[in-house]
N, C-alpha and C. Protein backbone atom coordinates (compact mmCIF):
# COMPACT_ATOMS: atom_id res chain seq x y z
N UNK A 1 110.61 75.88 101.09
CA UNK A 1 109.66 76.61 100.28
C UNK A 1 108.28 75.96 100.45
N UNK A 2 107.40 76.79 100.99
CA UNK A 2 105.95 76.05 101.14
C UNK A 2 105.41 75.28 99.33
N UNK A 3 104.63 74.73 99.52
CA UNK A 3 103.81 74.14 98.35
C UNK A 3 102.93 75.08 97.49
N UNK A 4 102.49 75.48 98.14
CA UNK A 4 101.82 77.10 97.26
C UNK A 4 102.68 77.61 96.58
N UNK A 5 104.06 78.06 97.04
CA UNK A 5 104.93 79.22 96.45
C UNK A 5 105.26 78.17 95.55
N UNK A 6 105.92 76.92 95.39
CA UNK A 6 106.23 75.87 94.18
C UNK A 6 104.97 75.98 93.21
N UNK A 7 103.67 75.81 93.17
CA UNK A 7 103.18 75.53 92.37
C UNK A 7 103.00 76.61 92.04
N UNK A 8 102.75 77.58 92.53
CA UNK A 8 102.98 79.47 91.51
C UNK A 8 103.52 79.35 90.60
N UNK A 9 105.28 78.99 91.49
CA UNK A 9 106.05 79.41 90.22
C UNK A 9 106.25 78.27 88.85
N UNK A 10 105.41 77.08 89.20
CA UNK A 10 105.26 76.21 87.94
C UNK A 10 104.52 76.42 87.07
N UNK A 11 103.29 77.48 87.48
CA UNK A 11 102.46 78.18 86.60
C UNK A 11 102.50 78.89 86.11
N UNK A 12 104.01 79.75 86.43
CA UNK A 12 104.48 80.97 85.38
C UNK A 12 104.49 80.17 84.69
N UNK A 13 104.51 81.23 83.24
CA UNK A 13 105.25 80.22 81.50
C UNK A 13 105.39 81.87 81.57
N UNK A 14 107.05 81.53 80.00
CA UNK A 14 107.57 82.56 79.93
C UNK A 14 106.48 82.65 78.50
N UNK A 15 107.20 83.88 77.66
CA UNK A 15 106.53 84.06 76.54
C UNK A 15 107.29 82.55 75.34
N UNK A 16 108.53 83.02 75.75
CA UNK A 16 109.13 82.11 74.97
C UNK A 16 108.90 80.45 75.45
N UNK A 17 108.88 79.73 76.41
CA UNK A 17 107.91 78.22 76.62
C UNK A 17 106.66 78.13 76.54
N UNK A 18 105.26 79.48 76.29
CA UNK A 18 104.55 79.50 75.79
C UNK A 18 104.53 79.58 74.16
N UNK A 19 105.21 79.99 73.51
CA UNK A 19 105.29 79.68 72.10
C UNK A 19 106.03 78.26 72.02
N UNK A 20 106.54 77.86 72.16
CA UNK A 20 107.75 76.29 71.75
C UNK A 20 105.56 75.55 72.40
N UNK A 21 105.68 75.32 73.80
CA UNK A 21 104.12 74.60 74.02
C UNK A 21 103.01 74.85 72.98
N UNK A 22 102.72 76.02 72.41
CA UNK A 22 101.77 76.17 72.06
C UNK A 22 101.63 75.72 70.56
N UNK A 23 103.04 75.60 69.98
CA UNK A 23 103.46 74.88 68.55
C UNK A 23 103.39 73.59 68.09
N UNK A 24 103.68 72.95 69.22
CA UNK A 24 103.93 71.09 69.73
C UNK A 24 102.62 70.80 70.51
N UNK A 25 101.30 71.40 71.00
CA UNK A 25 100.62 70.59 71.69
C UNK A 25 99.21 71.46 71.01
N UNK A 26 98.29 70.80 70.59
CA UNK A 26 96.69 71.35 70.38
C UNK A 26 96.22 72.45 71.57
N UNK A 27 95.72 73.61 71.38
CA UNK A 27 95.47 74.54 72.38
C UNK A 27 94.30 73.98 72.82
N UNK A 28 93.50 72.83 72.71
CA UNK A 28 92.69 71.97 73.81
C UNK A 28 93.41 71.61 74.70
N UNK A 29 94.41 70.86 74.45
CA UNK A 29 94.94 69.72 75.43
C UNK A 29 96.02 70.36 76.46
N UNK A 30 96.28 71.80 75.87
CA UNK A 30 97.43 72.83 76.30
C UNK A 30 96.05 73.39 77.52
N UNK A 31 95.21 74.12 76.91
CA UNK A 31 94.00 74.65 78.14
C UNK A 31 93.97 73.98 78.79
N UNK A 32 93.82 72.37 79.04
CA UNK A 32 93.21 71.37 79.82
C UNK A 32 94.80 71.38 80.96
N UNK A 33 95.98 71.66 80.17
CA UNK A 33 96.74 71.54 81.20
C UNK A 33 96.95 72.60 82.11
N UNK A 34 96.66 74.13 81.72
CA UNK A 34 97.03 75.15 82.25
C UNK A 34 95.41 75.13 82.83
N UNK A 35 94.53 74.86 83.09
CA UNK A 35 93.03 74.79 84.07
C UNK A 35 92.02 75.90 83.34
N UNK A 36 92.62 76.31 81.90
CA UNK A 36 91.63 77.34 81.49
C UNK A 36 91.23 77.12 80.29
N UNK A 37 89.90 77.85 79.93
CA UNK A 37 89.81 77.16 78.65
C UNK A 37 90.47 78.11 77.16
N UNK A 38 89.80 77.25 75.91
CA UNK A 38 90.82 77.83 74.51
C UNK A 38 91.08 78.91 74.08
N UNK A 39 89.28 79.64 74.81
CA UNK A 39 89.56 81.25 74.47
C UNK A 39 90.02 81.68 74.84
N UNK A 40 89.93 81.84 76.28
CA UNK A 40 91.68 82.55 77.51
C UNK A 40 92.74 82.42 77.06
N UNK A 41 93.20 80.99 76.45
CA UNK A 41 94.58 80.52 76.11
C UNK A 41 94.87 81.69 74.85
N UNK A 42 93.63 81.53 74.07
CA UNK A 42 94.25 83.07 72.88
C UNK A 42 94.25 84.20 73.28
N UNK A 43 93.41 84.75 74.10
CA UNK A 43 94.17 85.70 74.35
C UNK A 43 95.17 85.73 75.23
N UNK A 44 95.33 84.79 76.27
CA UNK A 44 96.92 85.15 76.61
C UNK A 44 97.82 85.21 75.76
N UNK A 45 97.99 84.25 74.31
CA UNK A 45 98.76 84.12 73.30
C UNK A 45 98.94 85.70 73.14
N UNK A 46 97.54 86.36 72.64
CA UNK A 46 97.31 87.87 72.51
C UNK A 46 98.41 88.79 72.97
N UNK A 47 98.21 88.52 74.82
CA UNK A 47 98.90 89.19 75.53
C UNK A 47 99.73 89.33 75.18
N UNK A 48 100.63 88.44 75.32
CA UNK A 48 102.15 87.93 75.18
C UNK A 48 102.74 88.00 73.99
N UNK A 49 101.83 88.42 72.91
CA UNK A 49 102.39 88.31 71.50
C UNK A 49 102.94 87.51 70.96
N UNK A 50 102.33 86.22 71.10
CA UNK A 50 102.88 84.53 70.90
C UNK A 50 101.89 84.31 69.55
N UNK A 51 102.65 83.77 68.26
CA UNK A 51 101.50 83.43 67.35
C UNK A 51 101.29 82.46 67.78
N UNK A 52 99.79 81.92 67.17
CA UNK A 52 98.97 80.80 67.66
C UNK A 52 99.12 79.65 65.90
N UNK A 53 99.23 78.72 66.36
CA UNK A 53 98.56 77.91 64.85
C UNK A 53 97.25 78.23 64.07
N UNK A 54 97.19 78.18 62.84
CA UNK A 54 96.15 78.31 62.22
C UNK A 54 94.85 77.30 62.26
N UNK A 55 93.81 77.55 62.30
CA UNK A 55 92.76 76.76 61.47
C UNK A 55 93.26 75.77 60.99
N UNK A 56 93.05 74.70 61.74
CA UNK A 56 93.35 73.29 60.25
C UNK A 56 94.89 72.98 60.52
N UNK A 57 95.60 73.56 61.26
CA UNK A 57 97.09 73.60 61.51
C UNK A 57 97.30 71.79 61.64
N UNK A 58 96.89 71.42 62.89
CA UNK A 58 96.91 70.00 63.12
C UNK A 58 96.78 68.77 62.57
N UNK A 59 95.43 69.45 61.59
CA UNK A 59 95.17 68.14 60.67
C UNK A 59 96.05 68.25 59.55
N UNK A 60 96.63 69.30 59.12
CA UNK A 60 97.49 69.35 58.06
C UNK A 60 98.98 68.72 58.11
N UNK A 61 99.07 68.88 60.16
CA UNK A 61 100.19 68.09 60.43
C UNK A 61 100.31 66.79 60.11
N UNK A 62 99.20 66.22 60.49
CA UNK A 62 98.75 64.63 60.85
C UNK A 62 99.17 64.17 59.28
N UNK A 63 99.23 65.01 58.35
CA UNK A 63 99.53 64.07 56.66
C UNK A 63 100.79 64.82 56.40
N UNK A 64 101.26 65.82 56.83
CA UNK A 64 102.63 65.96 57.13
C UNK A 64 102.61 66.91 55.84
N UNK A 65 101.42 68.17 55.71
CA UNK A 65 101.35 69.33 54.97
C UNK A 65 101.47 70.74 55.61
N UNK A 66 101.41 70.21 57.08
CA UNK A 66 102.17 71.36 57.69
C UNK A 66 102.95 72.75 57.06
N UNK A 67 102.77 73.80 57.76
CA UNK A 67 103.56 74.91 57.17
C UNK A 67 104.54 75.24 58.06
N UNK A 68 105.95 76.04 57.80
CA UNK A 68 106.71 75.89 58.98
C UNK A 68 106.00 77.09 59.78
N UNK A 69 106.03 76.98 61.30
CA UNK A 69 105.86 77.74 62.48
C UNK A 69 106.38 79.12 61.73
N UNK A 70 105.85 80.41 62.04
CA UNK A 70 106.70 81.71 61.85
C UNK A 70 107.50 81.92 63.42
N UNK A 71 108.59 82.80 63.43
CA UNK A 71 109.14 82.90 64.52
C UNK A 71 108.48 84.11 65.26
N UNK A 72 109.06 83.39 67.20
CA UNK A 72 108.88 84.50 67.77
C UNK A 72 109.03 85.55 67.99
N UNK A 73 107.50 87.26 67.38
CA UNK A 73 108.52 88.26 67.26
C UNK A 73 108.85 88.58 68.52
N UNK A 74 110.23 89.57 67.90
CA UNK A 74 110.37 90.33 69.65
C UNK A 74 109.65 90.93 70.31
N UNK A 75 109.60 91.06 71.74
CA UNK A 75 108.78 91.53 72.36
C UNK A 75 109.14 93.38 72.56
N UNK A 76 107.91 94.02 72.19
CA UNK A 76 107.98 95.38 72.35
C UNK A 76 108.02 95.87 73.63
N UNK A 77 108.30 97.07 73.81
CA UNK A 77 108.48 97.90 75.15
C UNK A 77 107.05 98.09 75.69
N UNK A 78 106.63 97.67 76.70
CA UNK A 78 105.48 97.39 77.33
C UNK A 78 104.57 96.25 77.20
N UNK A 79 104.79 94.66 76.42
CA UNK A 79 104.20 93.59 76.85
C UNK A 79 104.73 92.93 77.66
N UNK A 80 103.49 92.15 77.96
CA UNK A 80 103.82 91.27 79.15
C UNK A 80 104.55 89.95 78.31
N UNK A 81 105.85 89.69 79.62
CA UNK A 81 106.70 88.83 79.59
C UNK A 81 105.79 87.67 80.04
N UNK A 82 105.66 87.28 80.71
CA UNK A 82 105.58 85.75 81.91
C UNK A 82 103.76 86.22 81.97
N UNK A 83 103.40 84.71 81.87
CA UNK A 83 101.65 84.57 82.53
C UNK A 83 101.53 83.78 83.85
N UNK A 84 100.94 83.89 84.49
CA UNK A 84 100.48 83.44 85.79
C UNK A 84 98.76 83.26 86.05
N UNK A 85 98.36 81.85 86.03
CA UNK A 85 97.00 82.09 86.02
C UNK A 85 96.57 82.73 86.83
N UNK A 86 96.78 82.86 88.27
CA UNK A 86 96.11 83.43 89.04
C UNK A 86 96.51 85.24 88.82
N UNK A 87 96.81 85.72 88.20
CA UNK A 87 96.94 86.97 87.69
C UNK A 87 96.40 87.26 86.51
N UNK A 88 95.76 88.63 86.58
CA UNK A 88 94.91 88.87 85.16
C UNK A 88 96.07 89.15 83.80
N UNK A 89 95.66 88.96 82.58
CA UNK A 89 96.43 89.19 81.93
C UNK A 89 95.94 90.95 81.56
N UNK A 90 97.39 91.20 80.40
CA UNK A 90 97.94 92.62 80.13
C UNK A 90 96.53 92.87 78.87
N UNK A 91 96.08 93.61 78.92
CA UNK A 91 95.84 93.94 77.13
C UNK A 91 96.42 94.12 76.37
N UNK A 92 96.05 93.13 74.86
CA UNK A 92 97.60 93.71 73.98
C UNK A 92 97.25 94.66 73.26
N UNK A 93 98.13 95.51 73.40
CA UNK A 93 98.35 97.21 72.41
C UNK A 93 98.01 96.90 71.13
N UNK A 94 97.07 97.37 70.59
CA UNK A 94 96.68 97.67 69.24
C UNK A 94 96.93 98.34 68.69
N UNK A 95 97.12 98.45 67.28
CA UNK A 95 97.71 99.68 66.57
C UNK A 95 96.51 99.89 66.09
N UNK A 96 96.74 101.52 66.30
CA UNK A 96 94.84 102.22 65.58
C UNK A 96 94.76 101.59 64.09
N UNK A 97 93.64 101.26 63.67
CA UNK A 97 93.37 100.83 62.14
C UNK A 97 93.52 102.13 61.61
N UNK A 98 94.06 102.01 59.91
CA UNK A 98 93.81 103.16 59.21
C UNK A 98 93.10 102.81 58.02
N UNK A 99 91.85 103.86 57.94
CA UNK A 99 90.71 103.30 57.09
C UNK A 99 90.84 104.41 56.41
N UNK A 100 90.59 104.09 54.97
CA UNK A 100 90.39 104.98 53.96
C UNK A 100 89.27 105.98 53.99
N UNK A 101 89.14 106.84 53.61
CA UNK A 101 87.97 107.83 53.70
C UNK A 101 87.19 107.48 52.54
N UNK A 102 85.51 106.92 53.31
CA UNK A 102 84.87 106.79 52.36
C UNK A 102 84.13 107.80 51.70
N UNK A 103 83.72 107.76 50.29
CA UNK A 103 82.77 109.00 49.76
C UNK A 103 81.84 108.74 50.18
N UNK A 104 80.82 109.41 50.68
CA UNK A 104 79.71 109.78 51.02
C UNK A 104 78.55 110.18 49.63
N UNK A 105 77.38 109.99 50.05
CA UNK A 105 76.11 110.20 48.91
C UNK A 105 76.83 111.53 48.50
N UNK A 106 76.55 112.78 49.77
CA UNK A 106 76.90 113.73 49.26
C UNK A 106 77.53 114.21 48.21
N UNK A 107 79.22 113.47 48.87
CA UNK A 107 80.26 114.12 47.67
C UNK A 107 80.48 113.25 46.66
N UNK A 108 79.71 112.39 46.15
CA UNK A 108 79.36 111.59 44.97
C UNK A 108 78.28 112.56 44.11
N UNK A 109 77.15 113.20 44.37
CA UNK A 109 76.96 114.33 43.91
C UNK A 109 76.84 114.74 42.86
N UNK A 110 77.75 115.42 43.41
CA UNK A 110 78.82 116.23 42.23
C UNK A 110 78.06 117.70 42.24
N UNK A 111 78.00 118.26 40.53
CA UNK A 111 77.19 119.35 40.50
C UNK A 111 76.12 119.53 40.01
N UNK A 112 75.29 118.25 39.85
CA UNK A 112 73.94 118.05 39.69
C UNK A 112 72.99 117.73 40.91
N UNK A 113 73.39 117.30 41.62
CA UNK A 113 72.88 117.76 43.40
C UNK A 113 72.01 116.25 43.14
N UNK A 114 72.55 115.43 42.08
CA UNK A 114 71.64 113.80 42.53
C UNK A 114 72.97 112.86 42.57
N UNK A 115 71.99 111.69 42.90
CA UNK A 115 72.81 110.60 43.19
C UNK A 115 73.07 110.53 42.09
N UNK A 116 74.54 109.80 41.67
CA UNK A 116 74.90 109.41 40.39
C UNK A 116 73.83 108.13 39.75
N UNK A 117 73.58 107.07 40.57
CA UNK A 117 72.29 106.27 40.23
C UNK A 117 71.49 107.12 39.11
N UNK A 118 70.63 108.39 39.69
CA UNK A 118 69.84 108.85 38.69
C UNK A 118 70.43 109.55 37.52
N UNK A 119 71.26 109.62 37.70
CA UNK A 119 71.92 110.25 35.92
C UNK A 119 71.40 109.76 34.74
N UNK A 120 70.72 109.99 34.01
CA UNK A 120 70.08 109.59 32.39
C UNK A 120 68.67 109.34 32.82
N UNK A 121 68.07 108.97 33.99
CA UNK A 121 66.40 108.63 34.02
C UNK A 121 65.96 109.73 33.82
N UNK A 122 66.40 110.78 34.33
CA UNK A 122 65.27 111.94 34.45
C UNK A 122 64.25 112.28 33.16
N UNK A 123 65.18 111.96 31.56
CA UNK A 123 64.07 111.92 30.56
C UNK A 123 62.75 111.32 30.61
N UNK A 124 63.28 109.71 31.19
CA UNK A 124 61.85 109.19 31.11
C UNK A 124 61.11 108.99 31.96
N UNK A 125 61.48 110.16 33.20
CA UNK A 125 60.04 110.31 34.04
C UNK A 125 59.34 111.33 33.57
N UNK A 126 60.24 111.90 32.88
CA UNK A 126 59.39 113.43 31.90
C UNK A 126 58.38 113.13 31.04
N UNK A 127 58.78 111.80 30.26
CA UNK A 127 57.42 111.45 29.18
C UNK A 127 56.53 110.74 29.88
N UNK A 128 55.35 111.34 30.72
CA UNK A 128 54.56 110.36 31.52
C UNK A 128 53.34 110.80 30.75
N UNK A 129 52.28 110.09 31.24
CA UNK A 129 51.07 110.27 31.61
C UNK A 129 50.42 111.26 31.88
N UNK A 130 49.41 111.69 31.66
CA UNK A 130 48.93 113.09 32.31
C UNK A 130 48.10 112.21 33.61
N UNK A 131 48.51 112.81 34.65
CA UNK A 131 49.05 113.01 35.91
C UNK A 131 47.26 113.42 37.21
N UNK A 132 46.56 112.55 37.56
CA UNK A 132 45.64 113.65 38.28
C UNK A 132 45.92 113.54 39.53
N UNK A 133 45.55 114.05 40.71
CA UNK A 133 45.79 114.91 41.93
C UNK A 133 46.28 113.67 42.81
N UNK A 134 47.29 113.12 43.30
CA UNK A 134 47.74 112.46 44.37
C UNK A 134 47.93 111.08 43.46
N UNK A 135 48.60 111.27 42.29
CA UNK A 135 49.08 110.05 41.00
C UNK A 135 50.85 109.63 41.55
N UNK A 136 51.15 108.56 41.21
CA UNK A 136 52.70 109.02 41.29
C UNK A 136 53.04 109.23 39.85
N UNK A 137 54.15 109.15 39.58
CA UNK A 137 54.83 109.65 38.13
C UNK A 137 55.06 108.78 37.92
N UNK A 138 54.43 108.06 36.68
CA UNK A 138 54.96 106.40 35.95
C UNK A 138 55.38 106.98 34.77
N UNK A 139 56.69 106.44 34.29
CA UNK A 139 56.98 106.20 32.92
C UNK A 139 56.08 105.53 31.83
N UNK A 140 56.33 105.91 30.87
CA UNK A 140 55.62 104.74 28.98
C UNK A 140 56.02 103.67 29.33
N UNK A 141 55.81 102.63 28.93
CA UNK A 141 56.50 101.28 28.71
C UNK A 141 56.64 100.47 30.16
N UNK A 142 57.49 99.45 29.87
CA UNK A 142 57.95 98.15 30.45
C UNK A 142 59.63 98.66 30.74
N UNK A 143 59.82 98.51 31.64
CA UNK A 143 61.22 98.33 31.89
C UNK A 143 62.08 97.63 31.17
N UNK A 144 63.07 97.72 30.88
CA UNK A 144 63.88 96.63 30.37
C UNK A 144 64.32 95.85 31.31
């Protein structure tokens, strides 16, 4: 077997020796071994659907407040199994977000055709000032 074809196949990782590595070693020192850096390493995690440790994961280890690892889920019908650096990775399938429908100015409304904001002012722009040619409309008084 030439030397090329050996070190290929030492550069596969499955999904499953990428999660057990990625649990047991800092994703610095894990990038530094696979030749890429931390952000690649997440999203290959991405790819592969491997959870990653949290924020703070390590140092929480180091005093032994650690949380346990969640397990690996199964892999769905169409991710990628195995990474290979010299191969691009898969995109991982997203599930469409579902966002609530927001109200709009409009249909806040209602059947006074204003913003709810102005509901009750309209009296006291009515008691103004008498008014001359290019004035704006001030209310009596001081605001509360």
């Amino acid at each position: 077997m030439p030397p090329s074809a050996k070190a290929s196949e030492e550069s596969e990782v499955s999904r499953e020796d990428l999660y057990e590595q990625v649990w047991t070693t800092p994703a610095s020192h894990l990038a530094k071994k696979f030749g890429v850096s931390g952000s690649y390493l997440a999203r290959v995690c991405d790819a592969l659907n491997v959870p990653r440790p949290p924020v703070g994961y390590w140092q929480k280890k180091a005093v032994g407040k650690d949380k346990p690892r969640p397990d690996l889920p199964p892999a769905s019908p169409g991710d990628q199994l195995r990474w290979t650096k010299d191969k691009p990775i898969a995109r991982p399938i997203r599930k469409p977000i579902q966002r609530k429908a927001q109200s709009t100015p409009a249909a806040q409304t209602g059947k006074t055709g204003r913003h709810p904001i102005l509901n009750g002012v309209e009296g006291h722009f009515r008691k103004t000032r008498k008014l001359d040619e290019g004035e704006f409309l001030r209310p009596y008084g001081n605001p509360p």
